[in-house]
Protein backbone atom coordinates (compact mmCIF):
# COMPACT_ATOMS: atom_id res chain seq x y z
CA UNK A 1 143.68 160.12 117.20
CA UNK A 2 143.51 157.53 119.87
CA UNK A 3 140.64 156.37 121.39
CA UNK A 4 140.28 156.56 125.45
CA UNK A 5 141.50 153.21 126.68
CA UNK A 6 137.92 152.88 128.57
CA UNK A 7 135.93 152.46 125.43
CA UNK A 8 138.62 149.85 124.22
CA UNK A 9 138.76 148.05 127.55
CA UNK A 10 134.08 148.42 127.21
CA UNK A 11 134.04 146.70 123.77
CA UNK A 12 136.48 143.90 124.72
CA UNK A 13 133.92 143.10 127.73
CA UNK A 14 131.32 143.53 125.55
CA UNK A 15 132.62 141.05 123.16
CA UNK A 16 133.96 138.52 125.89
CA UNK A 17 130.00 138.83 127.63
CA UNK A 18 128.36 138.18 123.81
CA UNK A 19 130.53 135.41 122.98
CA UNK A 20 130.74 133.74 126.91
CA UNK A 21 126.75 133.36 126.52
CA UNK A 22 126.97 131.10 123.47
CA UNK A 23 124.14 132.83 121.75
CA UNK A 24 126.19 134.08 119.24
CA UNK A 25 124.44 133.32 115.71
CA UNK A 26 121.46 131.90 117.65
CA UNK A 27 119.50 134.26 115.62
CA UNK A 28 120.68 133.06 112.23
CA UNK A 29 120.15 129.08 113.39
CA UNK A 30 116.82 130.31 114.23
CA UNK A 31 115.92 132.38 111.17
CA UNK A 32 116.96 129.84 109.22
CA UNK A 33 114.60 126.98 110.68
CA UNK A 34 110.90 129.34 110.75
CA UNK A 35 112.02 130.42 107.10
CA UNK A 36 110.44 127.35 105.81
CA UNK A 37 107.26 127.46 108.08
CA UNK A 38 107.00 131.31 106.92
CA UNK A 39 106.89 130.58 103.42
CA UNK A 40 104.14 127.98 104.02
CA UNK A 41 101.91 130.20 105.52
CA UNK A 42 102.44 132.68 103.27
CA UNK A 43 101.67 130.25 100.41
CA UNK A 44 98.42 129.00 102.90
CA UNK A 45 97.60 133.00 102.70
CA UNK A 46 97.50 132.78 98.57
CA UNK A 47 95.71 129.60 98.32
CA UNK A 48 92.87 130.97 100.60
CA UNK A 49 92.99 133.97 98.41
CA UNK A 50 92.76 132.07 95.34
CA UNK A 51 89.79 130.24 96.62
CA UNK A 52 88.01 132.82 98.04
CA UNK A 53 88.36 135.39 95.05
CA UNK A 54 87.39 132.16 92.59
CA UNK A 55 84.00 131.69 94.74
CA UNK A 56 83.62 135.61 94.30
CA UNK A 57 83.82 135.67 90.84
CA UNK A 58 81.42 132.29 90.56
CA UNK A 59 78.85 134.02 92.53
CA UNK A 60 78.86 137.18 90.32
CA UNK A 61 79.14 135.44 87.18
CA UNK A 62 75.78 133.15 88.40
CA UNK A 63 73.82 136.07 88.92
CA UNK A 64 74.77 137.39 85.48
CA UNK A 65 73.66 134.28 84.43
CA UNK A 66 70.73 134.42 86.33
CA UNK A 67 70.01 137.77 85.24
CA UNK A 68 70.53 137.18 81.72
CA UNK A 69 68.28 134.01 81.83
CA UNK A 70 65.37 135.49 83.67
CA UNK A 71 65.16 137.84 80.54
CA UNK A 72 65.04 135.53 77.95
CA UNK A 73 61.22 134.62 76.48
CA UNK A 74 62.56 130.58 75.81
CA UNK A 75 64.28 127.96 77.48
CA UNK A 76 66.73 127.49 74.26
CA UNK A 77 67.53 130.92 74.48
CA UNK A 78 67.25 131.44 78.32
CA UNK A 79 70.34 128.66 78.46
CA UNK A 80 72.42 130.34 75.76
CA UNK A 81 71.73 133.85 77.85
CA UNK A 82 72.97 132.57 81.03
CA UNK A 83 75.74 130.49 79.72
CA UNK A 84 76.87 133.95 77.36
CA UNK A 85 76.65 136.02 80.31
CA UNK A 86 78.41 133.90 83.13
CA UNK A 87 81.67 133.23 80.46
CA UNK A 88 81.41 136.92 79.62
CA UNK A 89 81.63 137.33 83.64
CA UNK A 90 84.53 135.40 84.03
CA UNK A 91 87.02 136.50 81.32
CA UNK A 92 86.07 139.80 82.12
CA UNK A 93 87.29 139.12 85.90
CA UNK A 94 90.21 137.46 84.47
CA UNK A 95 89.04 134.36 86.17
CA UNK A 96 91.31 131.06 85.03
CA UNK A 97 89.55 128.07 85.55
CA UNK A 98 89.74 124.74 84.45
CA UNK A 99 86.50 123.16 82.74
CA UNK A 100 83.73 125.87 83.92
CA UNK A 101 80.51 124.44 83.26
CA UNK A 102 77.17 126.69 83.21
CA UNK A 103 73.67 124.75 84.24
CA UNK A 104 70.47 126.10 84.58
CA UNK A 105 66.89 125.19 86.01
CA UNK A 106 63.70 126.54 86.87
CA UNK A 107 60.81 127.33 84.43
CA UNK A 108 60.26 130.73 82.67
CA UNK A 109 56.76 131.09 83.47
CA UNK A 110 55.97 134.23 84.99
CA UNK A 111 56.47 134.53 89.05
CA UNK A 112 58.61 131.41 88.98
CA UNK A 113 62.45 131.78 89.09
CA UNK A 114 65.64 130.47 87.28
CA UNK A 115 68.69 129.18 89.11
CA UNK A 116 72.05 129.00 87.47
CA UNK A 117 74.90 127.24 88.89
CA UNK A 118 78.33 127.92 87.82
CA UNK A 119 80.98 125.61 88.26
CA UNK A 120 84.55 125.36 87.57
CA UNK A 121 88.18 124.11 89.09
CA UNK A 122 90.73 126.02 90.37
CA UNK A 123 94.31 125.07 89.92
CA UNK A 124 96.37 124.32 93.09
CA UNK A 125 98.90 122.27 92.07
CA UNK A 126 101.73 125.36 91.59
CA UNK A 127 101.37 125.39 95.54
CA UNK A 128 103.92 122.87 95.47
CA UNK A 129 105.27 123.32 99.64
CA UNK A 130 101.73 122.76 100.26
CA UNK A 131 101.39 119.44 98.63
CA UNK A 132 98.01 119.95 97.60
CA UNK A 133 96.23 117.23 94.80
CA UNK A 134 96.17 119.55 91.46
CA UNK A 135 92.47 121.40 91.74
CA UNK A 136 89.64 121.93 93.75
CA UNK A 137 85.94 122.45 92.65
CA UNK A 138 84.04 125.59 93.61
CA UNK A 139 80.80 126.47 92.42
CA UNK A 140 78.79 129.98 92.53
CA UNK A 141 74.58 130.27 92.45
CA UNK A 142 72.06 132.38 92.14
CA UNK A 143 68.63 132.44 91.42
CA UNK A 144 66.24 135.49 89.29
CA UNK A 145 62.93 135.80 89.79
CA UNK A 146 60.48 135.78 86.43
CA UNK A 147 58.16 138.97 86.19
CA UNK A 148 54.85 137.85 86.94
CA UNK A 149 53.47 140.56 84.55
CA UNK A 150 55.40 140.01 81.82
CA UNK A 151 54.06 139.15 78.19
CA UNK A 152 54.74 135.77 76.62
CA UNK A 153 55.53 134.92 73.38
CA UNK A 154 52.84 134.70 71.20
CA UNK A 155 52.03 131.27 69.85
């Protein structure tokens, strides 16, 4: 089974017209020289992730912390609430950073308010096309009220 000669004598001008513009494996050339700039972005795309999921995660974990704290009936055990509830917070969100630190101020007398700040680093340094330094600090607050009727303890 031959083929008509006019389909043989359209692919050879098709060929000759493809290969007389010289853009033959312009595509390639070019595919190969974004590649690069793709994969940065991409990895630009996961470190704004990373940061903005981290900050998430500090901000709930504060007001767990805040929570917790706003409960408590002494400042020794308002700390230790706050500080128990923002870790708990974190693993539970599966949150790895490096050196989180839980502080805490305010005054438990009723109608004021505790504030607990949560702060941590988050590791950037396995961005490596990014050539970021290794971590960057983000912190999460939040502040609970004290019930104004609430007892205190007794003396």
């Amino acid at each position: 089974m031959n083929c008509p000669a006019r389909w043989s004598r359209a692919v050879v001008a098709r060929l000759r017209r493809i290969s007389a513009t010289g853009d033959a494996g312009s595509a390639t050339a070019e595919l190969t020289l974004i590649t690069p700039l793709l994969v940065m972005f991409l990895l630009l795309v996961v470190l704004c992730g990373r940061l903005v999921s981290a900050q998430l995660d500090l901000d709930a974990a504060a007001s767990a912390g805040a929570r917790a704290a706003s409960l408590a009936r002494t400042d020794h055990a308002a700390q230790a609430a706050a500080e128990h509830a923002a870790m708990g917070t974190l693993v539970a969100r599966g949150v790895t950073c490096q050196n989180a630190s839980v502080t805490l101020t305010g005054t438990l007398t009723p109608g004021g308010a505790v504030t607990v700040r949560v702060t941590c680093r988050v590791p950037l340094d396995d961005l490596v096309l990014l050539d970021l330094p290794g971590s960057r600090r983000v912190e999460g607050e939040a502040t609970s009220p004290i019930d104004q009727w609430r007892g205190t303890v007794p003396p």
